[in-house]
C-alpha atoms as a PDB file:
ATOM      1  CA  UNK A   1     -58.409 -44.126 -22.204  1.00  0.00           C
ATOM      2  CA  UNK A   2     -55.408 -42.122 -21.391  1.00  0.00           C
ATOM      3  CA  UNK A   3     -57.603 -38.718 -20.816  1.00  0.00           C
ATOM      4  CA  UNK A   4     -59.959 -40.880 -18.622  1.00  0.00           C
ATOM      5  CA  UNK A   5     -57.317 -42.189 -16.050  1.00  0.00           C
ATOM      6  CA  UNK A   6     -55.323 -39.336 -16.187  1.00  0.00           C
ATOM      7  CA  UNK A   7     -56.816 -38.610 -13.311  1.00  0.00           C
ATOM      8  CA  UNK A   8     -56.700 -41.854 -11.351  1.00  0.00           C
ATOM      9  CA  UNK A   9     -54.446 -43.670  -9.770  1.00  0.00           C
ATOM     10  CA  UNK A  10     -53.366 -46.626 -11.599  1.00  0.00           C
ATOM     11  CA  UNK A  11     -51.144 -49.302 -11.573  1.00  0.00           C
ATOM     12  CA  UNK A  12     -49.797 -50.789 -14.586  1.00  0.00           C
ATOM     13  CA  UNK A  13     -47.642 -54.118 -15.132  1.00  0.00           C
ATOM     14  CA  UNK A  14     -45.571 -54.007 -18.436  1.00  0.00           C
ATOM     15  CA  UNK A  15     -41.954 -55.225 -19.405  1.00  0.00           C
ATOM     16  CA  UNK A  16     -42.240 -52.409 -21.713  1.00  0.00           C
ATOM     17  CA  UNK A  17     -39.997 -50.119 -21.241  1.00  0.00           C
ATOM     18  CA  UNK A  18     -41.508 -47.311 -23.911  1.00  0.00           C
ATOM     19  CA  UNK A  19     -44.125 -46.197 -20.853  1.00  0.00           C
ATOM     20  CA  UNK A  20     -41.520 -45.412 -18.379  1.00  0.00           C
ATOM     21  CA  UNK A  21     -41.495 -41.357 -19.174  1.00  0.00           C
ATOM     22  CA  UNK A  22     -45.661 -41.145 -18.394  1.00  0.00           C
ATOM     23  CA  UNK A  23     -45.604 -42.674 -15.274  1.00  0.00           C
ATOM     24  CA  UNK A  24     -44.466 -40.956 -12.192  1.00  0.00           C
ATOM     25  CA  UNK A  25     -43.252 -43.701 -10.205  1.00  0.00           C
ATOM     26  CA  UNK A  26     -41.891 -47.249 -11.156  1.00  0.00           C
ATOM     27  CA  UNK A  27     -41.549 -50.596  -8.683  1.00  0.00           C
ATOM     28  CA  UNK A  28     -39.184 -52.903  -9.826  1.00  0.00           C
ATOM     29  CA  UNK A  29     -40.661 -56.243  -8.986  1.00  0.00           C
ATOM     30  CA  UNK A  30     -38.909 -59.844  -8.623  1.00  0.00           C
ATOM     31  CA  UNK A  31     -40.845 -62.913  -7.117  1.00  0.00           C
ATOM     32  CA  UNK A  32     -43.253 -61.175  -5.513  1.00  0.00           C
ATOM     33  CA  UNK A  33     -40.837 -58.557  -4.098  1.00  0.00           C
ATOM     34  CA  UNK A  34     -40.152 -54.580  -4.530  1.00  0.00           C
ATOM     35  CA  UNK A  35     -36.502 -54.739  -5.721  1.00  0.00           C
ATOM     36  CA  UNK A  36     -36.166 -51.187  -6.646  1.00  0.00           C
ATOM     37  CA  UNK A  37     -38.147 -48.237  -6.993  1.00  0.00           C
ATOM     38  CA  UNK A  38     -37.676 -44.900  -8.695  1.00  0.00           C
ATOM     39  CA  UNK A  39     -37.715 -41.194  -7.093  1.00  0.00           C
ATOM     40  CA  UNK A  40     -41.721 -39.700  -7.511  1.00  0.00           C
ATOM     41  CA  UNK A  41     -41.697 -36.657  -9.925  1.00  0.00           C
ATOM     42  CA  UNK A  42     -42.980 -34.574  -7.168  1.00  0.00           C
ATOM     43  CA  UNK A  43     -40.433 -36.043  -4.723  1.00  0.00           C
ATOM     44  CA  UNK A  44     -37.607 -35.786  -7.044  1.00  0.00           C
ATOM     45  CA  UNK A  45     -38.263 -32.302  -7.554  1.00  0.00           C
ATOM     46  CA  UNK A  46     -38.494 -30.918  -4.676  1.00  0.00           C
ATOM     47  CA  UNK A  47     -34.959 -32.829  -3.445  1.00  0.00           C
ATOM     48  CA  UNK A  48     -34.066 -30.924  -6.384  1.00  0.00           C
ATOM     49  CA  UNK A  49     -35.261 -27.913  -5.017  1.00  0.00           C
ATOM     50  CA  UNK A  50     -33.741 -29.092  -1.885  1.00  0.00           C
ATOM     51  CA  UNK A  51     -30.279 -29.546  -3.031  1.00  0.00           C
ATOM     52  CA  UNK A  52     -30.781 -26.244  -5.132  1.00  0.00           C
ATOM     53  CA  UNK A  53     -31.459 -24.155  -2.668  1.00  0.00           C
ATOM     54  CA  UNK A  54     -28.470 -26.007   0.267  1.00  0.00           C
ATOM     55  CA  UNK A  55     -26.274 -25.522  -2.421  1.00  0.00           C
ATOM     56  CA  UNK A  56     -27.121 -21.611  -2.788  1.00  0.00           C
ATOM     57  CA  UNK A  57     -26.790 -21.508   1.012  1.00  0.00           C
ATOM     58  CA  UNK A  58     -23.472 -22.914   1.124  1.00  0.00           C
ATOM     59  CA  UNK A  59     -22.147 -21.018  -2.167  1.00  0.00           C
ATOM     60  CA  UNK A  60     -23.550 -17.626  -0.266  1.00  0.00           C
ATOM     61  CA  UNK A  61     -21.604 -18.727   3.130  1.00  0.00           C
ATOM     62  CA  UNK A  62     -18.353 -19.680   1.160  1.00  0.00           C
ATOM     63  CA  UNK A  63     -18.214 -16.521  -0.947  1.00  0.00           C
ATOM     64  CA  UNK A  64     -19.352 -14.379   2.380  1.00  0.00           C
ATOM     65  CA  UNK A  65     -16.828 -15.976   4.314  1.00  0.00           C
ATOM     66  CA  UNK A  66     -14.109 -15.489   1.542  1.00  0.00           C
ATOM     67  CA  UNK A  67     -15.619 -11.485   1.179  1.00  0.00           C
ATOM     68  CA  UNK A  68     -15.270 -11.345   5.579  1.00  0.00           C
ATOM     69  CA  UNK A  69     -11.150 -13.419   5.077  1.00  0.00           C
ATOM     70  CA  UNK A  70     -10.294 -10.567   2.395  1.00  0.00           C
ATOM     71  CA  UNK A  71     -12.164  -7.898   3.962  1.00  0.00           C
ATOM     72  CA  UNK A  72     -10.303  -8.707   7.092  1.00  0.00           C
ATOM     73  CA  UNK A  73      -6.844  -9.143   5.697  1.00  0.00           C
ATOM     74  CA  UNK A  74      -6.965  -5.611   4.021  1.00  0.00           C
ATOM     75  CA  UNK A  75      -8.378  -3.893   7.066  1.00  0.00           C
ATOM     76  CA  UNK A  76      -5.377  -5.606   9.221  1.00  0.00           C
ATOM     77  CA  UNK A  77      -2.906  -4.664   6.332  1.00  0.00           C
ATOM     78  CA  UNK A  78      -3.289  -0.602   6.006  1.00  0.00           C
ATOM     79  CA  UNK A  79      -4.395  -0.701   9.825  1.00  0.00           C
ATOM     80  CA  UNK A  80      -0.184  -2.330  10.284  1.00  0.00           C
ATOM     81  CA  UNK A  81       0.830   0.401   6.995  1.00  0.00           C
ATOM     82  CA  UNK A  82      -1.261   3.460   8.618  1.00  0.00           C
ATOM     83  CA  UNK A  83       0.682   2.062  12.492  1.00  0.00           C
ATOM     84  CA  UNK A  84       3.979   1.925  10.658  1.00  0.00           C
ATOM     85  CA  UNK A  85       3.607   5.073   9.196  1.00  0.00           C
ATOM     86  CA  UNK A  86       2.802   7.091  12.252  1.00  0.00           C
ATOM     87  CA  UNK A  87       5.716   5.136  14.111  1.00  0.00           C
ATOM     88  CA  UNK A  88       8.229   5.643  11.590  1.00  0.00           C
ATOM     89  CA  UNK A  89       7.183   9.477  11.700  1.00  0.00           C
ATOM     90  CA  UNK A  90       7.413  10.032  15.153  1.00  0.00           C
ATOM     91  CA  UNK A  91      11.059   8.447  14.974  1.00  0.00           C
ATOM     92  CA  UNK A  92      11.874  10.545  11.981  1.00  0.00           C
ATOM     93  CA  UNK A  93      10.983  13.314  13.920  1.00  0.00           C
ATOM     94  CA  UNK A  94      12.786  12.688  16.959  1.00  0.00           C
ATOM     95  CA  UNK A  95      16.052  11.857  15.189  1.00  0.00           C
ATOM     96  CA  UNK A  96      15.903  14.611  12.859  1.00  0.00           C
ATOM     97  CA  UNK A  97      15.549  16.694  16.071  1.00  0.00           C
ATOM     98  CA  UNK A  98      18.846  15.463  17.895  1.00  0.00           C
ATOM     99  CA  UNK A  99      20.565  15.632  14.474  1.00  0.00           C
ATOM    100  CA  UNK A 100      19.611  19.570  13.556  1.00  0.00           C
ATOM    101  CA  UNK A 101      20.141  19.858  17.233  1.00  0.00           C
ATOM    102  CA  UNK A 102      23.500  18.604  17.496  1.00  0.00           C
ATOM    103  CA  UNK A 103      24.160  20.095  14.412  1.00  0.00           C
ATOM    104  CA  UNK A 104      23.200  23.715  15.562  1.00  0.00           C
ATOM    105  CA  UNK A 105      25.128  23.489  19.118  1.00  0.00           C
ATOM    106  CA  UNK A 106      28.666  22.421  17.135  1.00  0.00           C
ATOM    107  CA  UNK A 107      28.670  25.130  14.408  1.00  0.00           C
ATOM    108  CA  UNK A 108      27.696  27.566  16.919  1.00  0.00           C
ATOM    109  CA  UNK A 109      30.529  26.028  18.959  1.00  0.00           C
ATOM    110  CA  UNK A 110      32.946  26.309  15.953  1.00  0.00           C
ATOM    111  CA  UNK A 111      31.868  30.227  15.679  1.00  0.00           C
ATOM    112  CA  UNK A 112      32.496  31.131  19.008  1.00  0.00           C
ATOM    113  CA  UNK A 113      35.777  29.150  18.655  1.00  0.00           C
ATOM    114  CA  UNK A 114      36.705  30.935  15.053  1.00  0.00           C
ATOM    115  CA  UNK A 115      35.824  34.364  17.050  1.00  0.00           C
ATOM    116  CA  UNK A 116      37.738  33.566  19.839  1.00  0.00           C
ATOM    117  CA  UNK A 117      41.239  32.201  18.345  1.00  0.00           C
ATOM    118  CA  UNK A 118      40.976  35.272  15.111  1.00  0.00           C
ATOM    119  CA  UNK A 119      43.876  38.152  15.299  1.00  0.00           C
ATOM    120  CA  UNK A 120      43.129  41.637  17.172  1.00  0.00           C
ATOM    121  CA  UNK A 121      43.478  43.000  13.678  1.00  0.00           C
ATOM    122  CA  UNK A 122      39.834  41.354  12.561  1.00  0.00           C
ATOM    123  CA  UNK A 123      38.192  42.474  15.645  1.00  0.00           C
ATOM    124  CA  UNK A 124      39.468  46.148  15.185  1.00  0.00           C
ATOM    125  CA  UNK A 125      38.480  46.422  11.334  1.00  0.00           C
ATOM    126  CA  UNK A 126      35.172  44.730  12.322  1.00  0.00           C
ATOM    127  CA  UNK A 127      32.595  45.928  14.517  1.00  0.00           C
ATOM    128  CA  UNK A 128      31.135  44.075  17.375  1.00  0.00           C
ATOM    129  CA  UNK A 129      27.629  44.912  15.971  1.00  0.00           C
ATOM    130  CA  UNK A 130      28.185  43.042  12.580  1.00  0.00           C
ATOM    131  CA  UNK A 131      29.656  40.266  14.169  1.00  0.00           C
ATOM    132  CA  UNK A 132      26.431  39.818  16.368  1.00  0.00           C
ATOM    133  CA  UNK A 133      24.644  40.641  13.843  1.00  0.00           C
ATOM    134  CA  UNK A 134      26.279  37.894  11.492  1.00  0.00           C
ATOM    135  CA  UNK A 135      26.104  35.584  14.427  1.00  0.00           C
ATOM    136  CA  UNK A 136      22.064  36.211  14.993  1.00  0.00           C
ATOM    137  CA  UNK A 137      21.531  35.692  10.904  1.00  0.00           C
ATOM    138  CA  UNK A 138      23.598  32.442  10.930  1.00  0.00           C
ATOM    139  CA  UNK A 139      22.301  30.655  13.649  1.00  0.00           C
ATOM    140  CA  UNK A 140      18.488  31.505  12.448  1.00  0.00           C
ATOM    141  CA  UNK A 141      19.391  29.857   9.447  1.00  0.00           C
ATOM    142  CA  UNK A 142      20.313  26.681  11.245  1.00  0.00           C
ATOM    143  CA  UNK A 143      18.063  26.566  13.634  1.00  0.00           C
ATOM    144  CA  UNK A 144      14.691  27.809  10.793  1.00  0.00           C
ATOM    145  CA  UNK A 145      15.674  26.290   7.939  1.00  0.00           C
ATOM    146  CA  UNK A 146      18.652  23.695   8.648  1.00  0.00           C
ATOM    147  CA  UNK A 147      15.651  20.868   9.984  1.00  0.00           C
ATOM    148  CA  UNK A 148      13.665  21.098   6.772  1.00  0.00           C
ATOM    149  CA  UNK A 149      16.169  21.247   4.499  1.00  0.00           C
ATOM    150  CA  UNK A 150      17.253  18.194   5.881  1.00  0.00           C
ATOM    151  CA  UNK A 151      14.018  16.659   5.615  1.00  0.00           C
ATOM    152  CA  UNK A 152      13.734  17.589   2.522  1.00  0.00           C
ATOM    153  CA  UNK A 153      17.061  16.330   1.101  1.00  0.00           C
ATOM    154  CA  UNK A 154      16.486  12.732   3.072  1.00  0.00           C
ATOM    155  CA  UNK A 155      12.451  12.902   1.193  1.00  0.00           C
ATOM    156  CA  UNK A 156      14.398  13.446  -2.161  1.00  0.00           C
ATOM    157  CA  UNK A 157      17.026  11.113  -1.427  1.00  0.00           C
ATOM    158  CA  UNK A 158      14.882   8.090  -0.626  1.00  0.00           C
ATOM    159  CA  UNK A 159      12.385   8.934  -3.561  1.00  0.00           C
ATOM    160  CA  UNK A 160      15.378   9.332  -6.158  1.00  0.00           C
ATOM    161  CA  UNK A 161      16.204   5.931  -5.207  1.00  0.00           C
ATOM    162  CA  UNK A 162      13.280   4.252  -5.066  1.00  0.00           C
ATOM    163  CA  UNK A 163      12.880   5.278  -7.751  1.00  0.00           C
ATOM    164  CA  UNK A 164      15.919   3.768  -9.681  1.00  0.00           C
ATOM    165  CA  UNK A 165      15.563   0.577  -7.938  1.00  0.00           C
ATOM    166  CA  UNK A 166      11.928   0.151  -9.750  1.00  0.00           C
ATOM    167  CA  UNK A 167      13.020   1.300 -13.126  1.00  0.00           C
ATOM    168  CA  UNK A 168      16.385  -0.949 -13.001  1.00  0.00           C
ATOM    169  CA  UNK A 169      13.555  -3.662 -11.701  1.00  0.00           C
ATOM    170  CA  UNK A 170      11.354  -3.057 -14.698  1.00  0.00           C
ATOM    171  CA  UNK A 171      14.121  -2.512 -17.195  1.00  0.00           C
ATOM    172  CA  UNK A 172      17.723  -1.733 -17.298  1.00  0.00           C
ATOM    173  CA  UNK A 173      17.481   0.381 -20.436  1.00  0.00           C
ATOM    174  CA  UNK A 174      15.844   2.682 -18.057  1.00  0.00           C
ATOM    175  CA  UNK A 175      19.025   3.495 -16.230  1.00  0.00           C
ATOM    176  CA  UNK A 176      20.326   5.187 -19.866  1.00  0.00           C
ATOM    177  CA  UNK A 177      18.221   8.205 -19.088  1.00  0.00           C
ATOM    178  CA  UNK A 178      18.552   8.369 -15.483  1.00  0.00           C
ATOM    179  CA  UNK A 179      22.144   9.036 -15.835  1.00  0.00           C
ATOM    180  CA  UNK A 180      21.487  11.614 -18.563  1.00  0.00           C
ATOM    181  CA  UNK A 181      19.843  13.646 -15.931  1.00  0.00           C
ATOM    182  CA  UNK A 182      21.587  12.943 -12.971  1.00  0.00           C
ATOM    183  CA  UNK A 183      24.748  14.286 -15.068  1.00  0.00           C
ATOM    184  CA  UNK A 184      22.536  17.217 -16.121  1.00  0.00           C
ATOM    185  CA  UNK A 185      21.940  18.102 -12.382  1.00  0.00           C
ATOM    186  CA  UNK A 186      25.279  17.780 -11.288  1.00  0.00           C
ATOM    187  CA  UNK A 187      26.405  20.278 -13.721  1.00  0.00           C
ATOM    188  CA  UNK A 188      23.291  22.394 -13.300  1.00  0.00           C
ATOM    189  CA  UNK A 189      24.268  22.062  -8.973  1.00  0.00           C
ATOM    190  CA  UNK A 190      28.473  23.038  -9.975  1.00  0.00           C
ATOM    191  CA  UNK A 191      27.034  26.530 -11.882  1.00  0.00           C
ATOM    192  CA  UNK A 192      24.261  26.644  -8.987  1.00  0.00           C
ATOM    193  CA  UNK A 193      26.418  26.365  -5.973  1.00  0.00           C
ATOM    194  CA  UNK A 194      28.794  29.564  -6.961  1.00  0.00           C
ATOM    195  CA  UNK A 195      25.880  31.798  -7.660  1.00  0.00           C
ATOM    196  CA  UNK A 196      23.909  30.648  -4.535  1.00  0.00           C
ATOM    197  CA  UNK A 197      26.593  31.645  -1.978  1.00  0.00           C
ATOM    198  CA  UNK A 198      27.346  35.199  -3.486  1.00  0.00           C
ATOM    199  CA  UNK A 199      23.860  35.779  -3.281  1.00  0.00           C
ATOM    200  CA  UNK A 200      23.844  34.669   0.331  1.00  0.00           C
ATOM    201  CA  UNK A 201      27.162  36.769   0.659  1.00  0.00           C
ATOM    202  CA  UNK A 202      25.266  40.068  -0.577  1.00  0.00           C
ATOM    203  CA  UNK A 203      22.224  39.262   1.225  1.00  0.00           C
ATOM    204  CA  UNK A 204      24.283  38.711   4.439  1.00  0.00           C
ATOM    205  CA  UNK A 205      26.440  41.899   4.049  1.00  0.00           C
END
């Protein structure tokens, strides 16, 4: 019987609830009345389908619209780091400028003022060649090298420093170290310093 209407449409009246998972709709009847009816299989499917696939759409346009906020926030952050930088260089550059340029128009001042108040004596036992000569080598050191090692003594300053700050941040017992070789390079800069200058002395001469 079953194989036979399988195929048919048919309408069966039970109170028994034991048929209710081989039929593919149910009416709920009272006094002659539809009180309730279940979802058709086929319907019920495809609003599962339905809901399925809207709730694919609106995962895809929440996650691509999350993907476009981030992708968005990043590009406006290192665009404002990659502005910054080239603003803060520029500046750099100007005021490290003015200050080797300031810098090189008072110690030449202080030379001509050094020549100009030393004894007749000095200017007898020294020729006017060396002393131009002296003069020329002196101020191409400030002008040629004064602005970069400058530069480079602010770029070791700021880095030493940074650096400190992040390993007293991470841990104090950092510091320990730190000072062991800060105190090394003072003492390595007292035996340095000495040296250095006679070498510039003979190099000068």
């Amino acid at each position: 019987m079953h194989r036979f209407l399988s195929e048919k449409i048919c309408i069966f009246v039970t109170q028994n609830h034991h048929f209710f998972d081989k039929v593919d709709s149910i009416l709920w009847v009272e006094n002659g009345a539809v009180v309730k009816r279940s979802p058709d299989t086929v319907s019920s499917k495809n609003e599962q389908l339905e809901e399925n696939i809207s709730l694919y759409k609106h995962s895809n346009t929440t996650v691509s619209h999350g993907l476009i906020t981030v992708y968005n926030f990043t590009l406006t952050l290192y665009s404002c780091l990659i502005l910054g930088t080239v603003v803060l260089s520029v500046i750099s550059a100007i005021l490290l400028f003015n200050f080797t340029r300031a810098a090189s128009n008072k110690l030449h001042n202080l030379m001509v003022k050094s020549m100009m108040g030393a004894v007749m004596y000095f200017h007898d036992i020294i020729p006017i060649g060396s002393i131009i000569n002296r003069f020329s080598k002196d101020l191409t050191v400030i002008d040629e090298q004064l602005p970069f090692v400058v530069y480079d003594l602010l770029e070791i300053l700021f880095s030493f420093c940074g650096v400190v700050i992040l390993l007293a941040y991470v841990n104090l017992l950092f510091l320990i170290p730190v000072s062991v070789i800060v105190t090394i390079m003072y003492f390595m800069r007292k035996i340095y310093i000495p040296a250095g200058r006679n070498l510039q002395r003979m190099d000068m001469a």
